[in-house]
N, C-alpha and C. Protein backbone atom coordinates (compact mmCIF):
# COMPACT_ATOMS: atom_id res chain seq x y z
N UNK A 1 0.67 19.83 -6.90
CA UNK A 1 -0.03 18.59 -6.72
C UNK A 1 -0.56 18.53 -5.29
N UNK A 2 -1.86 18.49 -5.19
CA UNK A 2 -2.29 18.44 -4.23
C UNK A 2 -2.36 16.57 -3.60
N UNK A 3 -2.00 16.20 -1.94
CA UNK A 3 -2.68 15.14 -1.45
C UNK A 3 -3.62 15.40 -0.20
N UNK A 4 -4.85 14.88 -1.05
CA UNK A 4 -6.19 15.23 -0.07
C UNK A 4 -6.52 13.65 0.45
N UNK A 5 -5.91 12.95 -0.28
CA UNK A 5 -6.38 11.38 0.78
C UNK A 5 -6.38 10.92 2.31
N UNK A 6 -6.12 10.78 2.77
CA UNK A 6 -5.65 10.10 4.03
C UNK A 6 -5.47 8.45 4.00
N UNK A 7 -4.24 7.58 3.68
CA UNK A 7 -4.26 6.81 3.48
C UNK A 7 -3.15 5.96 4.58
N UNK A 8 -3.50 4.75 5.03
CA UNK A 8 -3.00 4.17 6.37
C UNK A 8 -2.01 3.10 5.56
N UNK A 9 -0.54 3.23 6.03
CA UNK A 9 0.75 2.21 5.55
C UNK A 9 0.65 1.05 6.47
N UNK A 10 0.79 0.26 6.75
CA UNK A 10 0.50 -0.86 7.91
C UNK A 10 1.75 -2.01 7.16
N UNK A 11 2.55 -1.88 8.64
CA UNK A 11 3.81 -2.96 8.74
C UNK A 11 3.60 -3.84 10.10
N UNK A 12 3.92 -4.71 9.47
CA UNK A 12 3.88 -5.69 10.37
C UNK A 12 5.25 -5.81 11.67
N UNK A 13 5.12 -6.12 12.42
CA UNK A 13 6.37 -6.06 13.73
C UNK A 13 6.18 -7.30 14.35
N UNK A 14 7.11 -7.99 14.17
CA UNK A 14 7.34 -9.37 14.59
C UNK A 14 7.77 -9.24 16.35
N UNK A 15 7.45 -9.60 17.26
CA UNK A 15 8.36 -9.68 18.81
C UNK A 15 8.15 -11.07 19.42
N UNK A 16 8.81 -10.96 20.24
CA UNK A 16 8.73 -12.31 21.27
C UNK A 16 7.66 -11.76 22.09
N UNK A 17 6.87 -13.15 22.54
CA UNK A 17 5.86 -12.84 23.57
C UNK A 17 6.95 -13.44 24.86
N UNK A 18 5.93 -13.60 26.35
CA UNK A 18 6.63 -13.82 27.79
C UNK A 18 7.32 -15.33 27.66
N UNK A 19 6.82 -15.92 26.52
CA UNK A 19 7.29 -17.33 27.06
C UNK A 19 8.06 -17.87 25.08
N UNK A 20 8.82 -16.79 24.26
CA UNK A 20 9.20 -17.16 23.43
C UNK A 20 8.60 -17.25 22.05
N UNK A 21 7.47 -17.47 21.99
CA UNK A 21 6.44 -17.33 20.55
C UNK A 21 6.90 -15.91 20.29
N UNK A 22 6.93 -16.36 18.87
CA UNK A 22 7.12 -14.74 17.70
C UNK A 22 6.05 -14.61 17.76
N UNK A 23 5.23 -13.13 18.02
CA UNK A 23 4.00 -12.44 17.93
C UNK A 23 4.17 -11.64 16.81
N UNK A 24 3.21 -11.25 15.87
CA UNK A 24 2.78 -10.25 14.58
C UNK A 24 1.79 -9.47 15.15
N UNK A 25 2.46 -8.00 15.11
CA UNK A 25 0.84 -7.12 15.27
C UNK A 25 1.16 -5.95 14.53
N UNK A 26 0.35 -4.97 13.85
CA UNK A 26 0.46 -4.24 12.50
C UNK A 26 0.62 -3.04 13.71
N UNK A 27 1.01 -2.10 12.91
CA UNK A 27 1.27 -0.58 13.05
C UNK A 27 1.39 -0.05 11.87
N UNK A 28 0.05 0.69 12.35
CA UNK A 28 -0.27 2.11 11.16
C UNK A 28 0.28 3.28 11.23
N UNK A 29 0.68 4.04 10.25
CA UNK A 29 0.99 5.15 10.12
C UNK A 29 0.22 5.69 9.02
N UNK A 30 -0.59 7.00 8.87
CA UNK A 30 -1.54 8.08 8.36
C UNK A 30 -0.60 8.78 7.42
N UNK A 31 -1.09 8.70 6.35
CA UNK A 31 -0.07 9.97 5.23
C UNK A 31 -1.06 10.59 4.46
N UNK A 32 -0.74 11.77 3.95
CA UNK A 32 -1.20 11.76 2.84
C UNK A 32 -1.34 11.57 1.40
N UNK A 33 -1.93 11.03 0.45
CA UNK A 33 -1.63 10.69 -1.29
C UNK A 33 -2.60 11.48 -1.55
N UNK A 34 -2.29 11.25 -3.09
CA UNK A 34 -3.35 11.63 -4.26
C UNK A 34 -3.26 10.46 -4.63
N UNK A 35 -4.77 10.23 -4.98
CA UNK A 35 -4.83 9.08 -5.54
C UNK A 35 -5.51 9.76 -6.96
N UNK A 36 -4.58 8.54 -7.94
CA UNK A 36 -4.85 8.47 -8.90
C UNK A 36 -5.62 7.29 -9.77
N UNK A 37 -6.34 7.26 -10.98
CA UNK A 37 -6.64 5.97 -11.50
C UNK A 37 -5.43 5.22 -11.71
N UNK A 38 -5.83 4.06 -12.23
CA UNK A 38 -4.73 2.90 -12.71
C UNK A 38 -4.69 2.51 -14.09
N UNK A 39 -3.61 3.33 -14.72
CA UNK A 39 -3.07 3.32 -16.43
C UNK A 39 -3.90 2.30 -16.97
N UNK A 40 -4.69 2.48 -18.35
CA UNK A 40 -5.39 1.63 -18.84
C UNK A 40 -3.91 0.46 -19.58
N UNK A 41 -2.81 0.52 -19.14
CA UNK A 41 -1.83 -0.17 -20.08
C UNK A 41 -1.56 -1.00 -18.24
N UNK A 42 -1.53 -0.30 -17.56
CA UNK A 42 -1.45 -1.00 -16.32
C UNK A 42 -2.04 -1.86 -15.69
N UNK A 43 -3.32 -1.54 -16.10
CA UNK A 43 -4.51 -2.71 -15.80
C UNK A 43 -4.55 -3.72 -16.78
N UNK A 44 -4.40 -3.68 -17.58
CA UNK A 44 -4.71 -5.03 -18.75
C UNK A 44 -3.24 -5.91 -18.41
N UNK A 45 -1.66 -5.10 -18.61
CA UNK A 45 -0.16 -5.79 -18.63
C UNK A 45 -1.22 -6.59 -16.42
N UNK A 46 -1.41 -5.94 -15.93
CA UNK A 46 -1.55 -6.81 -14.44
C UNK A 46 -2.94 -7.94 -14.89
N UNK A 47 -3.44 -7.64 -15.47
CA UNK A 47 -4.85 -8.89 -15.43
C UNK A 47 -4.18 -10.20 -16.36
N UNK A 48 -3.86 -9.78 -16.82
CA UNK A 48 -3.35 -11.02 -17.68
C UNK A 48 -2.29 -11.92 -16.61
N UNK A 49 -1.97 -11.36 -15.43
CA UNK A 49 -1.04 -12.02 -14.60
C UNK A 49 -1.68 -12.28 -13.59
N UNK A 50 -2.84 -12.19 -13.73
CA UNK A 50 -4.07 -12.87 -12.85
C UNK A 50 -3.99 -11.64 -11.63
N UNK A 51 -3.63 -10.43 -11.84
CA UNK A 51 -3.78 -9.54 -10.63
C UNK A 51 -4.52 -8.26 -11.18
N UNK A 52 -5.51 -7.88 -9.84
CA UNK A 52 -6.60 -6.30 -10.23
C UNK A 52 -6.12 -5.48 -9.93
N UNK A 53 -5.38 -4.24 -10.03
CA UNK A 53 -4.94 -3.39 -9.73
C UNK A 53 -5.86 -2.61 -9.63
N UNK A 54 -6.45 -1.71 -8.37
CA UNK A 54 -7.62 -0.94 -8.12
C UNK A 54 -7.55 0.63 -7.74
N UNK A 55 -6.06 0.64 -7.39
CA UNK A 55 -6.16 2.70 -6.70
C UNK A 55 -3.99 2.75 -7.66
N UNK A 56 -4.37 3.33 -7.57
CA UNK A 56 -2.32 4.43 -7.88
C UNK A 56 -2.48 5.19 -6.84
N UNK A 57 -1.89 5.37 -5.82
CA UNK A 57 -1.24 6.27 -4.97
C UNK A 57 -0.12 6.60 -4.75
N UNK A 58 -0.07 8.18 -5.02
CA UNK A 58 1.05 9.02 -4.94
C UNK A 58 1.47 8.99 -3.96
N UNK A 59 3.07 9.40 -3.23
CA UNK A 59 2.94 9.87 -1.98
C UNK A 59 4.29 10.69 -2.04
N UNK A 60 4.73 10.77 -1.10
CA UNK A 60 6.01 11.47 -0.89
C UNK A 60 6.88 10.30 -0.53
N UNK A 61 8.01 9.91 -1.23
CA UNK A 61 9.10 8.68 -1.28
C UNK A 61 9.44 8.85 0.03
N UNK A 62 9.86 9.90 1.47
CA UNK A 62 10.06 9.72 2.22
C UNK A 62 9.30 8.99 3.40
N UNK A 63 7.84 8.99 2.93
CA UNK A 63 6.99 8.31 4.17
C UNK A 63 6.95 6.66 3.71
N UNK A 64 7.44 6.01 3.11
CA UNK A 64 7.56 4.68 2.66
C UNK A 64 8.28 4.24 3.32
N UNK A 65 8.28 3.07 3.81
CA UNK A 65 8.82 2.15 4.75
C UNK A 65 9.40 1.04 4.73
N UNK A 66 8.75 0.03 3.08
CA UNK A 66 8.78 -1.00 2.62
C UNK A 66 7.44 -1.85 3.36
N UNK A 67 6.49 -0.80 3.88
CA UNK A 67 5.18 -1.66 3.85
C UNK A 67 4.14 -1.87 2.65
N UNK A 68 3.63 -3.29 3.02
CA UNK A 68 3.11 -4.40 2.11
C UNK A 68 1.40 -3.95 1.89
N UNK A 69 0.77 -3.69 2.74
CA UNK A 69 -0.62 -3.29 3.31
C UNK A 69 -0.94 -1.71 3.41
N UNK A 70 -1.82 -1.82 2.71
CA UNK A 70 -2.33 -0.41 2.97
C UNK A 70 -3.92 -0.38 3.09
N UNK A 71 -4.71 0.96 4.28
CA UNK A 71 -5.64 1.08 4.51
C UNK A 71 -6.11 1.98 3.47
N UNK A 72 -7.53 2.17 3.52
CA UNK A 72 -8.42 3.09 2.72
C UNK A 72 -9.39 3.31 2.68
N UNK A 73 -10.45 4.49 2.83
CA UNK A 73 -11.58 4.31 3.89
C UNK A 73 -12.34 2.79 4.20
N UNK A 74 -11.39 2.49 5.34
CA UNK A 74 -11.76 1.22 6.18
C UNK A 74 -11.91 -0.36 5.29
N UNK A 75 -11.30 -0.22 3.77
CA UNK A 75 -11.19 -1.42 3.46
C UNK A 75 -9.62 -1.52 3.07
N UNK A 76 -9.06 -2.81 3.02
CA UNK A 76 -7.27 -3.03 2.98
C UNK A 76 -7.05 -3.57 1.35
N UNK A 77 -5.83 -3.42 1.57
CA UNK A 77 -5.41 -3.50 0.23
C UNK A 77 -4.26 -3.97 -0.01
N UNK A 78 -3.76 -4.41 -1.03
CA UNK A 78 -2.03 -5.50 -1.18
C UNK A 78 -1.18 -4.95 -1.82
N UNK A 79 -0.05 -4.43 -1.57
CA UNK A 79 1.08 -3.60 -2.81
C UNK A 79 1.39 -4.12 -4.11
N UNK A 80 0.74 -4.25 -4.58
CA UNK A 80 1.36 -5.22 -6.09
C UNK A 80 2.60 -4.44 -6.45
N UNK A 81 2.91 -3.20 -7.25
CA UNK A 81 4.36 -2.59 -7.05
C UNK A 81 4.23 -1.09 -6.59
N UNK A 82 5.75 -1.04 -7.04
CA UNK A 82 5.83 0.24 -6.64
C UNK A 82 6.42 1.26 -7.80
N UNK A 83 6.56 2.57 -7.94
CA UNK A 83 6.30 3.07 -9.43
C UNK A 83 7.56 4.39 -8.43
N UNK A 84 8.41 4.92 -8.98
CA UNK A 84 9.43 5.72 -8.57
C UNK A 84 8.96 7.21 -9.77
N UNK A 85 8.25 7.74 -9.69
CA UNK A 85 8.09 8.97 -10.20
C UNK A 85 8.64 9.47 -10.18
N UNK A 86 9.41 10.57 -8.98
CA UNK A 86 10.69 11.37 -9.19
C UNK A 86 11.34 11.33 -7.60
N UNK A 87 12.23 12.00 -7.70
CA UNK A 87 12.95 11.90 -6.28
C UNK A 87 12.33 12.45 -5.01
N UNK A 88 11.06 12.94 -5.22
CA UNK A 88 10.41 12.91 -3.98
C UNK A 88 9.06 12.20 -4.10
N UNK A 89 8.44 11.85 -5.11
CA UNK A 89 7.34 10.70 -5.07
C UNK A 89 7.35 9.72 -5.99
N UNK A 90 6.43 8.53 -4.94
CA UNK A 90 6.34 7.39 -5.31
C UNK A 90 4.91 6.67 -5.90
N UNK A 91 4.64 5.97 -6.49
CA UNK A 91 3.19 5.64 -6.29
C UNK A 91 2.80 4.05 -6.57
N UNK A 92 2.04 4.07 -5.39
CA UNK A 92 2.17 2.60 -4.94
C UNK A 92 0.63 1.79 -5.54
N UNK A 93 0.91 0.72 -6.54
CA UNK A 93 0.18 0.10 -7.36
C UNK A 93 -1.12 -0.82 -6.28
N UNK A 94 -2.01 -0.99 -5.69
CA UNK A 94 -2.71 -1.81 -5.15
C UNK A 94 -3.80 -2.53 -5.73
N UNK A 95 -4.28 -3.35 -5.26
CA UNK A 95 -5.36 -4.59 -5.32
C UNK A 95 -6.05 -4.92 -3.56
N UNK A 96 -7.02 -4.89 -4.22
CA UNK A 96 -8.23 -5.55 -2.83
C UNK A 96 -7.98 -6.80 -2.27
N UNK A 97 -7.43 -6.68 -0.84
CA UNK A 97 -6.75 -7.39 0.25
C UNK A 97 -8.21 -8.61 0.07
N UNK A 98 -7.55 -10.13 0.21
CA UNK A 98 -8.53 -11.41 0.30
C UNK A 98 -8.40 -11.51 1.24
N UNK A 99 -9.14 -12.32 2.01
CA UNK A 99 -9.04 -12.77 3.18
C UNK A 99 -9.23 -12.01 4.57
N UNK A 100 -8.91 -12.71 5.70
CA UNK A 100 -8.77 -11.64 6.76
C UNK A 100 -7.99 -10.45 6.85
N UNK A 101 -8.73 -9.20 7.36
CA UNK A 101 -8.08 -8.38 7.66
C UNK A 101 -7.55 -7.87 9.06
């Protein structure tokens, strides 16, 4: 199985700023997947729950983090789930990020 993607994990990191405010700022990390389509049984069981599921990406279960966000040439995207294939990959269900990115 080849991964020719380049696809960006983005977690969020909560800190204190100088005077006490919790600050949020993302950090990316670069992996590679295969991306796959999204099961015609996968897309209909998610639309009916009012969600689009748009890419399947494979990856290797070790580069997972429990991040929520993922990049893809330069547009973002939302984890709807996550899919445990075998003990070394995973593949992570997405939908097209609303709002600000």
């Amino acid at each position: 199985m080849k991964y020719l993607e380049v696809i960006y994990l983005i977690k969020k990191i909560y800190t204190k700023d100088a005077i006490g405010n919790i600050v949020s700022k993302k950090s990316e990390k670069a992996i590679f997947a295969k991306l796959n389509n999204v099961s015609t049984k996968e897309f209909y069981s998610a639309i009916e729950s009012g969600i689009k599921p748009i890419y399947e990406f494979q990856i290797r279960s070790s580069n997972y983090e429990g991040e929520d966000e993922i990049r893809y040439k330069n547009e973002y995207y939302h984890l709807i789930r996550t899919i445990r294939k075998s003990n070394m990959d995973l593949v992570l269900v997405v939908e097209r990020k609303a709002g600000d990115n």
